[in-house]
PDB file of N, CA and C in Angstrom:
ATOM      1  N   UNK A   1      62.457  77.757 113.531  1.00  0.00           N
ATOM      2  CA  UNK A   1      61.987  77.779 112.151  1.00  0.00           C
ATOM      3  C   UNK A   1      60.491  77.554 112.154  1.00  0.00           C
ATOM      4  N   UNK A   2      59.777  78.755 111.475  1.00  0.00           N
ATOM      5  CA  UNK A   2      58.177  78.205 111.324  1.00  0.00           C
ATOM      6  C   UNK A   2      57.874  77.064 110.044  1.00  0.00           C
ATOM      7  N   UNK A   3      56.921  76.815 109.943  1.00  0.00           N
ATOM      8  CA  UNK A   3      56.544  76.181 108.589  1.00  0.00           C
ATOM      9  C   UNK A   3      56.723  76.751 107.206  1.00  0.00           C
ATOM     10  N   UNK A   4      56.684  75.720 106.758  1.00  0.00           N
ATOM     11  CA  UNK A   4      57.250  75.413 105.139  1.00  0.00           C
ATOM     12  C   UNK A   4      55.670  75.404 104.430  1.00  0.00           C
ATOM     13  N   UNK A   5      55.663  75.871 103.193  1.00  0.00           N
ATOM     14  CA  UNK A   5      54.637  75.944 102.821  1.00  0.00           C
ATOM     15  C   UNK A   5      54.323  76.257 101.276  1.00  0.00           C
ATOM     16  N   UNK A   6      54.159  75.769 100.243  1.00  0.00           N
ATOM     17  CA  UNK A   6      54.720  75.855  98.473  1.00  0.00           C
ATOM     18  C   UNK A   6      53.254  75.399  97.936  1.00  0.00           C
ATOM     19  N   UNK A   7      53.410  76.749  97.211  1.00  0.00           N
ATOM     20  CA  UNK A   7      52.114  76.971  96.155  1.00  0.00           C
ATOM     21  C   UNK A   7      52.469  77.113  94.987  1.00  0.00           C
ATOM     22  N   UNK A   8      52.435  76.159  93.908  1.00  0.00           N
ATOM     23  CA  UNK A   8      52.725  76.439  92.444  1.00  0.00           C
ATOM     24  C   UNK A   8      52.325  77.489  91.668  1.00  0.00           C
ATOM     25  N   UNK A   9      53.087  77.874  90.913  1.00  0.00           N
ATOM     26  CA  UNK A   9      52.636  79.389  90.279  1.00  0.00           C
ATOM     27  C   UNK A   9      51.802  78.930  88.926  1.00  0.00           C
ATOM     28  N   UNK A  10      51.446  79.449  88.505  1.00  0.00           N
ATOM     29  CA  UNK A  10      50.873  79.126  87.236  1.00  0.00           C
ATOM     30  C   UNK A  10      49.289  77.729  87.379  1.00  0.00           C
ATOM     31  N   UNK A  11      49.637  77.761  88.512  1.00  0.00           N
ATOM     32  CA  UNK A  11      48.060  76.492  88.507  1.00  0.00           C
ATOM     33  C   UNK A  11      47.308  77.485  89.162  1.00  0.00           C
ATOM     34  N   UNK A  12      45.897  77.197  88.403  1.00  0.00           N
ATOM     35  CA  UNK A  12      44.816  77.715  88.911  1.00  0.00           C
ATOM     36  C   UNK A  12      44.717  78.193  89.765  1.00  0.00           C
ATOM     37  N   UNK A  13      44.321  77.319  90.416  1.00  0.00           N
ATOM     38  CA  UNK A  13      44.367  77.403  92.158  1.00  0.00           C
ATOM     39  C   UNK A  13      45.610  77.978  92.923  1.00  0.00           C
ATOM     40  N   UNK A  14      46.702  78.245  92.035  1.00  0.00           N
ATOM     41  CA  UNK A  14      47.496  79.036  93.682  1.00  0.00           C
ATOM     42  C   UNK A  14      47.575  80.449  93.880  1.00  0.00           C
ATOM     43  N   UNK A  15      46.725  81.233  92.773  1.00  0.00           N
ATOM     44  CA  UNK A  15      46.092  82.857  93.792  1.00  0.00           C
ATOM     45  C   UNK A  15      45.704  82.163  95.224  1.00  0.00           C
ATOM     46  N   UNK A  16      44.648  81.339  94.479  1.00  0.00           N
ATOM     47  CA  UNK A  16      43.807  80.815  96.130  1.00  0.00           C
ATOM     48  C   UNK A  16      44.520  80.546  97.304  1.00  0.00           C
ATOM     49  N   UNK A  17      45.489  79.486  96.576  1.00  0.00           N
ATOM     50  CA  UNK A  17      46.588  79.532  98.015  1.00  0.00           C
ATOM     51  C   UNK A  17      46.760  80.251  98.857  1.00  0.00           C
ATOM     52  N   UNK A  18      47.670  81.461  97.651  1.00  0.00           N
ATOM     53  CA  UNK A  18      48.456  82.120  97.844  1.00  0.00           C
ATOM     54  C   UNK A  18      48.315  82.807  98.969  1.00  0.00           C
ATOM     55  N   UNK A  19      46.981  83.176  98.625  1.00  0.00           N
ATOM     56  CA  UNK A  19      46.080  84.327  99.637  1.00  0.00           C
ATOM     57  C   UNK A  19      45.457  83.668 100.542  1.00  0.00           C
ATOM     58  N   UNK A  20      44.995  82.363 101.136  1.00  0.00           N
ATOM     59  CA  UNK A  20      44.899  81.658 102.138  1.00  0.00           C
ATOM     60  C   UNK A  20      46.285  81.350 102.976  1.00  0.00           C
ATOM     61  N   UNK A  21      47.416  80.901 102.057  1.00  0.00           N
ATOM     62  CA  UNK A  21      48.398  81.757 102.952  1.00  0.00           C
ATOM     63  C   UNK A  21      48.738  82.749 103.698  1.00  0.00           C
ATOM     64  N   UNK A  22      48.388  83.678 102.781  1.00  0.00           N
ATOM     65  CA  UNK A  22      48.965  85.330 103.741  1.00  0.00           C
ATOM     66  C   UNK A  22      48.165  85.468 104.608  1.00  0.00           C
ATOM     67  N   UNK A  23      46.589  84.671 104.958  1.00  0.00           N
ATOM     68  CA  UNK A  23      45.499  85.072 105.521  1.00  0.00           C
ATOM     69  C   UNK A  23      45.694  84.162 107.198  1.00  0.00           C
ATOM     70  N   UNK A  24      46.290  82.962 106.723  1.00  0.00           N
ATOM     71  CA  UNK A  24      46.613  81.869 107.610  1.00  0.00           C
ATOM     72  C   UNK A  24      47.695  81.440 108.349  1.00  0.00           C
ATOM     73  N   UNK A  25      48.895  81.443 107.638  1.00  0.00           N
ATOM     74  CA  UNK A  25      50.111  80.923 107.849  1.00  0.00           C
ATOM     75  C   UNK A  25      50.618  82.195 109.208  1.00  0.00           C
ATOM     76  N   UNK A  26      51.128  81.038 110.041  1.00  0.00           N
ATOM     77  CA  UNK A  26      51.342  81.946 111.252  1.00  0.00           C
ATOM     78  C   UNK A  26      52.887  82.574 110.314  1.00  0.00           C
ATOM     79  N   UNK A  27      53.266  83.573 111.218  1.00  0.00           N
ATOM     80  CA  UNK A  27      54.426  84.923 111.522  1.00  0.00           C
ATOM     81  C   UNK A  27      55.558  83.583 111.488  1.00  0.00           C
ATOM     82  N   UNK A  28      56.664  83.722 110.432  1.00  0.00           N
ATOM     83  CA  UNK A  28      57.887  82.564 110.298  1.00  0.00           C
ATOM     84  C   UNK A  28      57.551  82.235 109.594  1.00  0.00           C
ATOM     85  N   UNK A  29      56.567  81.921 109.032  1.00  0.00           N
ATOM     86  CA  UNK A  29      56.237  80.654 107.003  1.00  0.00           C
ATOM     87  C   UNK A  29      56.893  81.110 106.336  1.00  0.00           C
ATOM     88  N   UNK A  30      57.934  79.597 105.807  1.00  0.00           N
ATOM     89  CA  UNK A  30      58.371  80.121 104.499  1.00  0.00           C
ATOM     90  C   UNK A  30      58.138  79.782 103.365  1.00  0.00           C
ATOM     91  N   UNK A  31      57.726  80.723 102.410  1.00  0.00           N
ATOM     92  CA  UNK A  31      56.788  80.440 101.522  1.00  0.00           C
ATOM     93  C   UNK A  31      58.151  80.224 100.255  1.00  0.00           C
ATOM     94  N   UNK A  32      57.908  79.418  99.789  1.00  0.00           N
ATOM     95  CA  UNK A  32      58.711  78.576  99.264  1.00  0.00           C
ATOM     96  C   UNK A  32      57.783  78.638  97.346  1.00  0.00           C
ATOM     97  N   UNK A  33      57.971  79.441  96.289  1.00  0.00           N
ATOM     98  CA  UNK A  33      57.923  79.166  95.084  1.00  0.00           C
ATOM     99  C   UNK A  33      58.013  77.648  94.086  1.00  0.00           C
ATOM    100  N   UNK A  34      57.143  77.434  93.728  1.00  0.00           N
ATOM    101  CA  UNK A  34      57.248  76.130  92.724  1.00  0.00           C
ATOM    102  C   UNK A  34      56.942  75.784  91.158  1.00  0.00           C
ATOM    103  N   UNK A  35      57.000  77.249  91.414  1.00  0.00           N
ATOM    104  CA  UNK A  35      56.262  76.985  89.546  1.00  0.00           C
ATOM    105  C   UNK A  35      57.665  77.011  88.542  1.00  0.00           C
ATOM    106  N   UNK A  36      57.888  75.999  87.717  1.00  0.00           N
ATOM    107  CA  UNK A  36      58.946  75.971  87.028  1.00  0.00           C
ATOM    108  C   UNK A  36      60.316  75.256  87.516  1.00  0.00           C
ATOM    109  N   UNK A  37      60.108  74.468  88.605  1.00  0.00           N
ATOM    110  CA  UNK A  37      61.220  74.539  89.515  1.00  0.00           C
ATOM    111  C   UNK A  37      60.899  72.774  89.352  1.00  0.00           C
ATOM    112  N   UNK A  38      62.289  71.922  89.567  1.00  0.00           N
ATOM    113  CA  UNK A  38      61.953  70.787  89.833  1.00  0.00           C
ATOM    114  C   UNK A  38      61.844  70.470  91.493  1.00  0.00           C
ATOM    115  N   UNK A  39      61.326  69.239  91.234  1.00  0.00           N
ATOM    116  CA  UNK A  39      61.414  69.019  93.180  1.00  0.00           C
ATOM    117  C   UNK A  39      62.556  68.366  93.505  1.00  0.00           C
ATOM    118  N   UNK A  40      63.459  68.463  93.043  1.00  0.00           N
ATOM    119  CA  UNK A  40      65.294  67.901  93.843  1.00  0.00           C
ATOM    120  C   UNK A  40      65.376  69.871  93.884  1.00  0.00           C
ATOM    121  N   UNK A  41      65.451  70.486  93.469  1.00  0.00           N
ATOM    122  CA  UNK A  41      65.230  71.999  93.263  1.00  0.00           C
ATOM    123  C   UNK A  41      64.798  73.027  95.060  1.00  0.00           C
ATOM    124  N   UNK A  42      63.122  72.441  95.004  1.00  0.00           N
ATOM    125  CA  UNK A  42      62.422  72.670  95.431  1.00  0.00           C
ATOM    126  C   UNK A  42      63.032  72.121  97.051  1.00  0.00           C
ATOM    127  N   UNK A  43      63.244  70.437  96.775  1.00  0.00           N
ATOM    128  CA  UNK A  43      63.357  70.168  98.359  1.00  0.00           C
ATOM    129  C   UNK A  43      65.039  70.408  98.867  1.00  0.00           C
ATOM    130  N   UNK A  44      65.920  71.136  98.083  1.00  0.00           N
ATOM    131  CA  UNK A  44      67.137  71.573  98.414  1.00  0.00           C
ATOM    132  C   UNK A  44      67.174  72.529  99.356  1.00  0.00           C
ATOM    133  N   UNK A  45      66.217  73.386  98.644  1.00  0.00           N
ATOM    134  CA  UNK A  45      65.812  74.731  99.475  1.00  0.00           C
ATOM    135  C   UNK A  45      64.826  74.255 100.661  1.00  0.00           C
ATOM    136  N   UNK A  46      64.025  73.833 100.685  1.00  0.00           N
ATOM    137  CA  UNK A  46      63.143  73.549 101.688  1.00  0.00           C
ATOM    138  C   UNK A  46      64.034  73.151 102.979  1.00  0.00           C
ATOM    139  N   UNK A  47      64.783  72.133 102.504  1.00  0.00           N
ATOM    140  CA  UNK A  47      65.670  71.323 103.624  1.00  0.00           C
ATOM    141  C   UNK A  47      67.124  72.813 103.909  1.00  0.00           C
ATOM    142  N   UNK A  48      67.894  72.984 103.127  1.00  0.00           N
ATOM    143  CA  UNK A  48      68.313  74.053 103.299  1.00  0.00           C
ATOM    144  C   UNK A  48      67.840  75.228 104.386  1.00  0.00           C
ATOM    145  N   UNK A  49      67.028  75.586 104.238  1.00  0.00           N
ATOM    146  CA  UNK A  49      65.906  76.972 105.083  1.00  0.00           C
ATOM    147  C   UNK A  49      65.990  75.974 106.262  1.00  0.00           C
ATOM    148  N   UNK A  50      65.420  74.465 106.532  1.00  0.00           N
ATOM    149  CA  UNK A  50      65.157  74.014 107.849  1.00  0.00           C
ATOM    150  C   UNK A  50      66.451  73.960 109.000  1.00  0.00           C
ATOM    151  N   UNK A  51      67.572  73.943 107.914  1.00  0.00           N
ATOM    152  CA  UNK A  51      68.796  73.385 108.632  1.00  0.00           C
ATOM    153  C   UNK A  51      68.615  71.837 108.855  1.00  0.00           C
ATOM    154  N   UNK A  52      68.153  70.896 108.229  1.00  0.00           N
ATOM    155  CA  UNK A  52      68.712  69.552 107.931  1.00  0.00           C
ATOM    156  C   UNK A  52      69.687  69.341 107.548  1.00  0.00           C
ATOM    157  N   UNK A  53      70.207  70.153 106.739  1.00  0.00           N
ATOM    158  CA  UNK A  53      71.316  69.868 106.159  1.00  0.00           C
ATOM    159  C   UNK A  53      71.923  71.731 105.906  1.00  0.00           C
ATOM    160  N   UNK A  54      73.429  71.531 105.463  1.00  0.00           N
ATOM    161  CA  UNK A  54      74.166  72.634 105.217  1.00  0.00           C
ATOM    162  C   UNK A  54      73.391  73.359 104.079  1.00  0.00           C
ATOM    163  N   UNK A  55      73.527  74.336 103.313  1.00  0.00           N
ATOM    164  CA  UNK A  55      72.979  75.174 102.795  1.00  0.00           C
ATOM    165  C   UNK A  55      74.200  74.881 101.078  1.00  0.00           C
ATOM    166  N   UNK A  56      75.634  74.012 101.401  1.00  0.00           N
ATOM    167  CA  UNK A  56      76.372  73.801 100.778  1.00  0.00           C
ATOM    168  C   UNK A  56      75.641  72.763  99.903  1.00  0.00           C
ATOM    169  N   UNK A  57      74.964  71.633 100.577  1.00  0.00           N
ATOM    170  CA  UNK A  57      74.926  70.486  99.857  1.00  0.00           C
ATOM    171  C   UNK A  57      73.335  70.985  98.821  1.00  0.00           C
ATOM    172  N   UNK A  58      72.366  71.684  99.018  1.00  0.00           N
ATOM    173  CA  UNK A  58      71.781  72.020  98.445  1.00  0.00           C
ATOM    174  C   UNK A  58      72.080  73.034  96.908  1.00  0.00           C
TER     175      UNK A  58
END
């Protein structure tokens, strides 16, 4: 699994991210959405994608 990596949508700043992402983030990042989303939400999936846990409990 490569890195995890979440840029909020709707804030200013995450074109900037966004695109320092695609420019940076090695081959495997998973770019992970946050705009609108809570973070029990957010870190379901995160942990989910890593395999910490089953994909059920998320």
């Amino acid at each position: 699994m490569g890195q995890v990596h979440a840029a909020p949508e709707g804030d200013p700043g995450a074109g900037d991210a966004g695109r320092m992402l695609d420019q940076r983030a090695p081959a495997g990042t998973l770019r992970v959405g946050t705009g609108g989303r809570t973070v029990v939400d957010i870190a379901a999936e995160v942990t989910a994608a890593t395999g910490w846990v089953p994909a059920w409990v998320s």
